[in-house]
PDB file of N, CA and C in Angstrom:
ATOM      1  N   UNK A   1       0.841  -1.186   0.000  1.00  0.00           N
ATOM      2  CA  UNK A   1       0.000   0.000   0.000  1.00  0.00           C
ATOM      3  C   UNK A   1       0.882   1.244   0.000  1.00  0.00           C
ATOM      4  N   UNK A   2       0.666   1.970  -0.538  1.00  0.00           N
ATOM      5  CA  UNK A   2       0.956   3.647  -0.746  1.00  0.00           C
ATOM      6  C   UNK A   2       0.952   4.571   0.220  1.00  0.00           C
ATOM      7  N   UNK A   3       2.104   5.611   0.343  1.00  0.00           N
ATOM      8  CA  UNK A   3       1.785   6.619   0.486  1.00  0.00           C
ATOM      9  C   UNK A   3       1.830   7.892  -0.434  1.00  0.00           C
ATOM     10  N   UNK A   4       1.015   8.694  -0.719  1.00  0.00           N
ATOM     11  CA  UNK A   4       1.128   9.750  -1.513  1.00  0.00           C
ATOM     12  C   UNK A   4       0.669  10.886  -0.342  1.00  0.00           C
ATOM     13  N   UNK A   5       1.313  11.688  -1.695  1.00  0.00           N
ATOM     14  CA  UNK A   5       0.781  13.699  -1.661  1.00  0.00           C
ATOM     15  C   UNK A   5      -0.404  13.475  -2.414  1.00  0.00           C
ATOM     16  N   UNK A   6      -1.397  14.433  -1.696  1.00  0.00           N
ATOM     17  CA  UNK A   6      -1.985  14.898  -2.659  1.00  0.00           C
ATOM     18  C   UNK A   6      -2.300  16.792  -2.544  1.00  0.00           C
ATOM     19  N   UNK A   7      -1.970  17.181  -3.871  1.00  0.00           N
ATOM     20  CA  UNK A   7      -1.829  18.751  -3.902  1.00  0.00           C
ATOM     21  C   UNK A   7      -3.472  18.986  -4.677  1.00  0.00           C
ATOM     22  N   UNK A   8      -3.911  20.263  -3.955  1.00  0.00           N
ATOM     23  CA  UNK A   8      -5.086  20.874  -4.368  1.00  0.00           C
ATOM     24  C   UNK A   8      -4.659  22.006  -5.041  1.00  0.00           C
ATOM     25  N   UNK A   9      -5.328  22.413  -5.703  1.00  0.00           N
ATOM     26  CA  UNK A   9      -5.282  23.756  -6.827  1.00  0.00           C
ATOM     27  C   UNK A   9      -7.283  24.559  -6.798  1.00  0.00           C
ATOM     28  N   UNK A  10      -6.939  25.776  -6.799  1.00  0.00           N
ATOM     29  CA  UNK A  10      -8.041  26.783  -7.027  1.00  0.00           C
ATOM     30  C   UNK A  10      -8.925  26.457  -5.943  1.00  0.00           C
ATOM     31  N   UNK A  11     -10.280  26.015  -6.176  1.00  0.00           N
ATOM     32  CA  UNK A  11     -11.363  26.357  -5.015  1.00  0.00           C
ATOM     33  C   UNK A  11     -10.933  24.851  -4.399  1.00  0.00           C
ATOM     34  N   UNK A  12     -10.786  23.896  -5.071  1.00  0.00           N
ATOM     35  CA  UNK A  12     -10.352  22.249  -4.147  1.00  0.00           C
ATOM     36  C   UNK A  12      -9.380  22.864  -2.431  1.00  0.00           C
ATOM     37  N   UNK A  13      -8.720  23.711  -2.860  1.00  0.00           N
ATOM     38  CA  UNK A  13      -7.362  24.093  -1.462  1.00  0.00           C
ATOM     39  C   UNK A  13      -8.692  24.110  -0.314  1.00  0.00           C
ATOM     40  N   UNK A  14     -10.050  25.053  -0.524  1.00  0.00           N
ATOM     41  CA  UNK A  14     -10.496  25.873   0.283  1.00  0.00           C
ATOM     42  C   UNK A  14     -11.840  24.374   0.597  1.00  0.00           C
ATOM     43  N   UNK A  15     -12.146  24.014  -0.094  1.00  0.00           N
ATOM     44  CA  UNK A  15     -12.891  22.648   0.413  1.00  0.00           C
ATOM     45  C   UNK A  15     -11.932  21.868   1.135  1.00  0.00           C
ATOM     46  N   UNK A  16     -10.874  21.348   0.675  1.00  0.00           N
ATOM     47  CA  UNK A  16      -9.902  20.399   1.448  1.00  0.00           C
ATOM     48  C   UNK A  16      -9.584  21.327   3.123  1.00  0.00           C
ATOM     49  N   UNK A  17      -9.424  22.564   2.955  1.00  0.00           N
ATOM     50  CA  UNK A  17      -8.603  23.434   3.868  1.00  0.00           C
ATOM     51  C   UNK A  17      -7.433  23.521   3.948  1.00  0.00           C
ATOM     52  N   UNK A  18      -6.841  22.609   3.327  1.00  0.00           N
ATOM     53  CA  UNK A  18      -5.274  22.822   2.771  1.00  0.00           C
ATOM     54  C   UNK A  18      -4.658  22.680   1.353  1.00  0.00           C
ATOM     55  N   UNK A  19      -3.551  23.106   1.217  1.00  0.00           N
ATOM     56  CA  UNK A  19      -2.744  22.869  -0.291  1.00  0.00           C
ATOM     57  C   UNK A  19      -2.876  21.027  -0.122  1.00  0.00           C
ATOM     58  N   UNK A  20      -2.219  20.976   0.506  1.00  0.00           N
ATOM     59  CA  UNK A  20      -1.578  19.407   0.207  1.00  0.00           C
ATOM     60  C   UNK A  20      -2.293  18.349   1.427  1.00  0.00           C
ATOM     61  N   UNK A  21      -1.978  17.161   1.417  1.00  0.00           N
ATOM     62  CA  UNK A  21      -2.186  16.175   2.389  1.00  0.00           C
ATOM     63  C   UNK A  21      -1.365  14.935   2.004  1.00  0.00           C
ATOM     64  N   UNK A  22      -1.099  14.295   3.028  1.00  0.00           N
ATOM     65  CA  UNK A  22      -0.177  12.726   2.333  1.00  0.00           C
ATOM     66  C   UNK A  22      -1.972  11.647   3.508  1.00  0.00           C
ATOM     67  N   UNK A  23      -1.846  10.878   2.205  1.00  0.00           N
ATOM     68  CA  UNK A  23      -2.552   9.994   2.562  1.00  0.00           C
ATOM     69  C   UNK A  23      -2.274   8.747   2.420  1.00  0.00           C
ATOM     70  N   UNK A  24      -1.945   7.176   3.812  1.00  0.00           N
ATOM     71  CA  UNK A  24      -1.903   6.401   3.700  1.00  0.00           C
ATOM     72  C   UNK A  24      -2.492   5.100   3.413  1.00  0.00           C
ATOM     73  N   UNK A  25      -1.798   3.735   2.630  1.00  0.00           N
ATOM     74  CA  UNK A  25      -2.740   3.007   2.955  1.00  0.00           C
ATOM     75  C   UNK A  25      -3.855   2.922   1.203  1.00  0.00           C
ATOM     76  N   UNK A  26      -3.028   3.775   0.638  1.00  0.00           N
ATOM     77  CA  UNK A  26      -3.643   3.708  -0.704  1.00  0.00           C
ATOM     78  C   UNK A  26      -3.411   2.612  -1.921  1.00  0.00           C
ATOM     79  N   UNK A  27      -4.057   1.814  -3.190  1.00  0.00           N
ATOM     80  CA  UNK A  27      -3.486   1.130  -4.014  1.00  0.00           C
ATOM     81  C   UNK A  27      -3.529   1.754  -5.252  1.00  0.00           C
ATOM     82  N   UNK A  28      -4.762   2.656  -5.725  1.00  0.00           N
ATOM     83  CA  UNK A  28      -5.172   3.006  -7.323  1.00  0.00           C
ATOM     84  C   UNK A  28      -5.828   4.200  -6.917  1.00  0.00           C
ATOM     85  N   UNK A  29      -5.569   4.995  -7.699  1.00  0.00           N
ATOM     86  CA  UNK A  29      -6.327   5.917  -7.857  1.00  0.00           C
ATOM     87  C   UNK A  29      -7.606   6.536  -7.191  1.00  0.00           C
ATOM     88  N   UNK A  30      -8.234   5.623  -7.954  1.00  0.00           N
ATOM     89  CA  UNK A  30     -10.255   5.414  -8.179  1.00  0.00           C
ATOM     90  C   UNK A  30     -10.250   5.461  -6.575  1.00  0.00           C
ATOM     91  N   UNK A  31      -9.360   4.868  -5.933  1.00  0.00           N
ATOM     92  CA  UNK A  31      -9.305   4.529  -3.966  1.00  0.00           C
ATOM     93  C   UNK A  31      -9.286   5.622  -3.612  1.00  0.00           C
ATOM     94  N   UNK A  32      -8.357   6.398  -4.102  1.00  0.00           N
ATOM     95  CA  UNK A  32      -7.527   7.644  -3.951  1.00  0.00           C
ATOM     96  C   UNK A  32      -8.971   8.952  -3.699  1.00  0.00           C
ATOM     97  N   UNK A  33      -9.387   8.718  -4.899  1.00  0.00           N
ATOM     98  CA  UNK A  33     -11.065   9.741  -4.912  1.00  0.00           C
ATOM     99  C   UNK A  33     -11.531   9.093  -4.448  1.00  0.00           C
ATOM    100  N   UNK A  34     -12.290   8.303  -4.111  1.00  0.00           N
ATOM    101  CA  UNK A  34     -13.349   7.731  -3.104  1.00  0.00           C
ATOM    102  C   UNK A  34     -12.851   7.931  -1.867  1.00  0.00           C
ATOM    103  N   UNK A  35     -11.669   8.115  -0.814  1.00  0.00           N
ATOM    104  CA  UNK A  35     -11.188   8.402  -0.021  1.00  0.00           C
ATOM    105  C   UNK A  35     -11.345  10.191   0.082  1.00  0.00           C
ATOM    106  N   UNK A  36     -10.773  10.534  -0.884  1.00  0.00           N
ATOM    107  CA  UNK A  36     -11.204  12.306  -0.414  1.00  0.00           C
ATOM    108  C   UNK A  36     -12.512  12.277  -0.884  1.00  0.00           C
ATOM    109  N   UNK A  37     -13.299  11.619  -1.722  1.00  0.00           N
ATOM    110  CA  UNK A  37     -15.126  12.704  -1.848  1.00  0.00           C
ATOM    111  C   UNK A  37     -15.740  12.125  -0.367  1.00  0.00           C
ATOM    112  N   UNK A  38     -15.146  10.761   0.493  1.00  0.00           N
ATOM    113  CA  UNK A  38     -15.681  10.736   1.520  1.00  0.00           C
ATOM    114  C   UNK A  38     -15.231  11.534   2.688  1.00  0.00           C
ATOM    115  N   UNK A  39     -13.863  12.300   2.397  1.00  0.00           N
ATOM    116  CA  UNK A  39     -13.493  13.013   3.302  1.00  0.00           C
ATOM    117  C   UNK A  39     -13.909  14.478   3.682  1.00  0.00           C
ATOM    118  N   UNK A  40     -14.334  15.067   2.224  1.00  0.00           N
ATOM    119  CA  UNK A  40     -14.845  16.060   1.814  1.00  0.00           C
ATOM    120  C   UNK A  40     -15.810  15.926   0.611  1.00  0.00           C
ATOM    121  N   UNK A  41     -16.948  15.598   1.263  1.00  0.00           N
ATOM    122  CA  UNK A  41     -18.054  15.536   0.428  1.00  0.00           C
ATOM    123  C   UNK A  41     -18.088  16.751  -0.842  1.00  0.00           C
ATOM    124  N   UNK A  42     -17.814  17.897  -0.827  1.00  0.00           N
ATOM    125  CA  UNK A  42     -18.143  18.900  -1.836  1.00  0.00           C
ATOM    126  C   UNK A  42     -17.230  18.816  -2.973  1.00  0.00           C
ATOM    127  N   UNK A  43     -16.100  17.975  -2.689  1.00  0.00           N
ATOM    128  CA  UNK A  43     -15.556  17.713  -3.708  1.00  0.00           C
ATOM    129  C   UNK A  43     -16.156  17.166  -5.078  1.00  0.00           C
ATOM    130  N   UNK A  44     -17.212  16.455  -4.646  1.00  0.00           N
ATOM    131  CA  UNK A  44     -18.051  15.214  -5.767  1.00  0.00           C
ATOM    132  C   UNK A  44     -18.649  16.581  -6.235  1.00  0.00           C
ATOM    133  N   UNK A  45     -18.980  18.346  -5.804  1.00  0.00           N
ATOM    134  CA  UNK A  45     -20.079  18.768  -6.417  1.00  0.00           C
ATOM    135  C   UNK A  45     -19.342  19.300  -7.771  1.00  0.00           C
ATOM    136  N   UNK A  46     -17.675  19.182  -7.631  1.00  0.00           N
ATOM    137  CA  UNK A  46     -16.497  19.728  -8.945  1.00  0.00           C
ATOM    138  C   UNK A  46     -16.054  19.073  -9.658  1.00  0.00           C
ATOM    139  N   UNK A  47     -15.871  19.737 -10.934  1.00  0.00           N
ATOM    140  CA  UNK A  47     -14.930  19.350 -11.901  1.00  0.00           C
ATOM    141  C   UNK A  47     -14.019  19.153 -12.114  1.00  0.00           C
ATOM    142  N   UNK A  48     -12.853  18.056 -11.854  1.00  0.00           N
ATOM    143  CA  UNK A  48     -11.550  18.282 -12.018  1.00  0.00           C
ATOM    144  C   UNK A  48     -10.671  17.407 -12.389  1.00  0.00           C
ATOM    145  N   UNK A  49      -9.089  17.550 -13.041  1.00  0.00           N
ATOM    146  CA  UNK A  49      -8.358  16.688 -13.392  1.00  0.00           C
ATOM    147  C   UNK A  49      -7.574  16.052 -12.416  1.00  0.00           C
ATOM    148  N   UNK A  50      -7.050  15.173 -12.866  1.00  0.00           N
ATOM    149  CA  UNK A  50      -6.247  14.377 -11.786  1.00  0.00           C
ATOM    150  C   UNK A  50      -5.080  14.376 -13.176  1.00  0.00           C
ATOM    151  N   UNK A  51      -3.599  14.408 -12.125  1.00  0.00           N
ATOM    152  CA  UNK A  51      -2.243  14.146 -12.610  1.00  0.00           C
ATOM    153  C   UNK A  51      -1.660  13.320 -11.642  1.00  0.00           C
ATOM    154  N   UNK A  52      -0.874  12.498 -12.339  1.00  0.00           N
ATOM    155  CA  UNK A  52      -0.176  11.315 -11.066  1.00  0.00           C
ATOM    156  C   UNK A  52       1.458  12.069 -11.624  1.00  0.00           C
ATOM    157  N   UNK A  53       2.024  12.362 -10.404  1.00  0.00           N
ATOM    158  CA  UNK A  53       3.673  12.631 -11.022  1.00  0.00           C
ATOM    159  C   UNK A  53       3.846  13.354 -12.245  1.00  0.00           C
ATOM    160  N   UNK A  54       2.736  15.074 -12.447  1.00  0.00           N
ATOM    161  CA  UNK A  54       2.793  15.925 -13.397  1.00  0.00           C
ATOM    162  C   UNK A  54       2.151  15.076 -14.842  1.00  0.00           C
ATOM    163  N   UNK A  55       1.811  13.886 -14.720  1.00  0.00           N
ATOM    164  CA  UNK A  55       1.505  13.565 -15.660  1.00  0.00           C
ATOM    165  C   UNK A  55      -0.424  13.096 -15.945  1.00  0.00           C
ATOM    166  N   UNK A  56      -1.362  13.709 -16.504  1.00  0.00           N
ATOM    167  CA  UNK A  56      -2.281  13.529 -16.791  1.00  0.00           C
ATOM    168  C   UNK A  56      -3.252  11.580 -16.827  1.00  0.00           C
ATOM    169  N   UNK A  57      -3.836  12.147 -16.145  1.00  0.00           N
ATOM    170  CA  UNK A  57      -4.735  10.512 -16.019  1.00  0.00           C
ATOM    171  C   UNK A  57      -6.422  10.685 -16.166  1.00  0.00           C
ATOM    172  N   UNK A  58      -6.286   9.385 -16.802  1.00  0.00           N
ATOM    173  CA  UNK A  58      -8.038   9.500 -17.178  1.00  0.00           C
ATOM    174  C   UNK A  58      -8.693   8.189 -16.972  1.00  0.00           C
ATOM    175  N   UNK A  59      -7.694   7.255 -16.339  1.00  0.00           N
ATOM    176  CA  UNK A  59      -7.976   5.856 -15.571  1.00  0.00           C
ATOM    177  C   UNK A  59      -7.401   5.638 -14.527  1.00  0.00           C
ATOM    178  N   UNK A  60      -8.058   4.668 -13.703  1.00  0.00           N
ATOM    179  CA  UNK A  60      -7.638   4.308 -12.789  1.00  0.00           C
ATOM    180  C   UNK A  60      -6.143   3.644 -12.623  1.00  0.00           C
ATOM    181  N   UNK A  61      -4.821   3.993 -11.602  1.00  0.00           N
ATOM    182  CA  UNK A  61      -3.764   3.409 -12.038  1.00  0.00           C
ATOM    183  C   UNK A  61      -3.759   2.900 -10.331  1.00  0.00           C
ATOM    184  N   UNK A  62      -2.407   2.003 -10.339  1.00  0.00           N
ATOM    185  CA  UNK A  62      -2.057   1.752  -9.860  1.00  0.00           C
ATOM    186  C   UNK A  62      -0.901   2.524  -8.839  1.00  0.00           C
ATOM    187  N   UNK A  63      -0.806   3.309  -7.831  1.00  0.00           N
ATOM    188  CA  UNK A  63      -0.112   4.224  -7.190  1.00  0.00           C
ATOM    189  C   UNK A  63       0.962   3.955  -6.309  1.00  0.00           C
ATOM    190  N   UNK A  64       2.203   4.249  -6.438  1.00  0.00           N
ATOM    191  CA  UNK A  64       3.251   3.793  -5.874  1.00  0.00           C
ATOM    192  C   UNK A  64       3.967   4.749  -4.815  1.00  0.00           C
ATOM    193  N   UNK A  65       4.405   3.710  -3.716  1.00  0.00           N
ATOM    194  CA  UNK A  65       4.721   5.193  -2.512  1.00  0.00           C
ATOM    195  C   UNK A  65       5.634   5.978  -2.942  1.00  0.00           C
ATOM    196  N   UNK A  66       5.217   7.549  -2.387  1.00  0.00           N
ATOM    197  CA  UNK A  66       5.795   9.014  -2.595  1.00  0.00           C
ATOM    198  C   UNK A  66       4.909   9.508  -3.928  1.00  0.00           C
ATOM    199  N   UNK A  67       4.248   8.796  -4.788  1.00  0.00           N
ATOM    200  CA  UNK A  67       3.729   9.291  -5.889  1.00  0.00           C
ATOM    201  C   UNK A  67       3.152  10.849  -5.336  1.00  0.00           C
ATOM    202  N   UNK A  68       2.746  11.845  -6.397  1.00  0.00           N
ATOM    203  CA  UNK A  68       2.543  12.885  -6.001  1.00  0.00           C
ATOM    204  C   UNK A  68       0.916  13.353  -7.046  1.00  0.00           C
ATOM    205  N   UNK A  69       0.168  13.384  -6.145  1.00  0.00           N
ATOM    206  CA  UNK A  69      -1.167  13.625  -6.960  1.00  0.00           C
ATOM    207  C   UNK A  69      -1.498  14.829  -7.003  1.00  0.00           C
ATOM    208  N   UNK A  70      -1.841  16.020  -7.880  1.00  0.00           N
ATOM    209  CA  UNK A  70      -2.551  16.889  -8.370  1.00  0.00           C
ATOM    210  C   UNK A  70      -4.140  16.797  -8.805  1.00  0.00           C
ATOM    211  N   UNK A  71      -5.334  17.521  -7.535  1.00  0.00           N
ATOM    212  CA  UNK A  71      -6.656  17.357  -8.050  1.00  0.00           C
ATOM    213  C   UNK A  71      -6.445  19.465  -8.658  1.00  0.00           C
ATOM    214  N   UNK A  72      -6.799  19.534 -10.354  1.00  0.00           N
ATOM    215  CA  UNK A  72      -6.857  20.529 -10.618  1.00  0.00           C
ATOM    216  C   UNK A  72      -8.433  20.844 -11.235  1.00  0.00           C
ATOM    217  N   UNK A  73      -9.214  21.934 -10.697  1.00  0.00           N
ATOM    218  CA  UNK A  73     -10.174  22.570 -11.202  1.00  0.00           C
ATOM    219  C   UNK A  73     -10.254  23.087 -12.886  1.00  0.00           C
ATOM    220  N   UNK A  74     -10.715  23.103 -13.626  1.00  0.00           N
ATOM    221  CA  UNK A  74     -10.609  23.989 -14.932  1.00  0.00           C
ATOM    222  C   UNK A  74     -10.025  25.106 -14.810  1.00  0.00           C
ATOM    223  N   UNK A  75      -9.054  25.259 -15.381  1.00  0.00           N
ATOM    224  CA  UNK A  75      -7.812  26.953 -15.480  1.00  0.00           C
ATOM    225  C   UNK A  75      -8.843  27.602 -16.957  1.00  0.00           C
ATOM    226  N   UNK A  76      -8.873  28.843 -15.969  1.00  0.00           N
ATOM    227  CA  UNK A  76      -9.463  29.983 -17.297  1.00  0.00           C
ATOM    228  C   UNK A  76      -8.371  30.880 -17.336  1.00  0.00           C
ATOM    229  N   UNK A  77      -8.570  31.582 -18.436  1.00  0.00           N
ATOM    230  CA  UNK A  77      -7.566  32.882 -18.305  1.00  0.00           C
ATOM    231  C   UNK A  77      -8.006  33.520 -19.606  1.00  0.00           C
ATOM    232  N   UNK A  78      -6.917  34.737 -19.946  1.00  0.00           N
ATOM    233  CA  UNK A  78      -7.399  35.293 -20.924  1.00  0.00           C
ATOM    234  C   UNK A  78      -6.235  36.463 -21.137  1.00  0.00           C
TER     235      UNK A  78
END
């Protein structure tokens, strides 16, 4: 089992209450979110990407200790 970071970005920081958290005890991903939307329910009400180690994911993986997770909101700008 895993330990990771996980880093918040935009309104996620202010639902979580912090930038970051290390969470133990993890295997995949999919664990990974089901563990924070039960930790912080308002998370499930957002939109957002997940990156494992700067790198973009759109399935469930397999997570290895120190991995470093990014939950990011949609970036606007202009």
């Amino acid at each position: 089992m895993a330990t990771v970071k996980v880093l918040f970005f935009g309104k996620l920081t202010d639902i979580a209450g912090n930038e970051q958290l290390t969470i133990e005890g993890i295997d995949y991903s999919n664990q990974l979110i089901e563990n924070l939307e039960f930790k912080f329910p308002k998370i499930k009400n957002n939109i957002y990407s997940i990156a494992v180690n700067n790198k973009m994911i759109f399935n469930s993986i397999k997570l290895e200790n120190g991995d470093v997770i990014a939950l990011m909101p949609p970036f606007s700008g202009g």
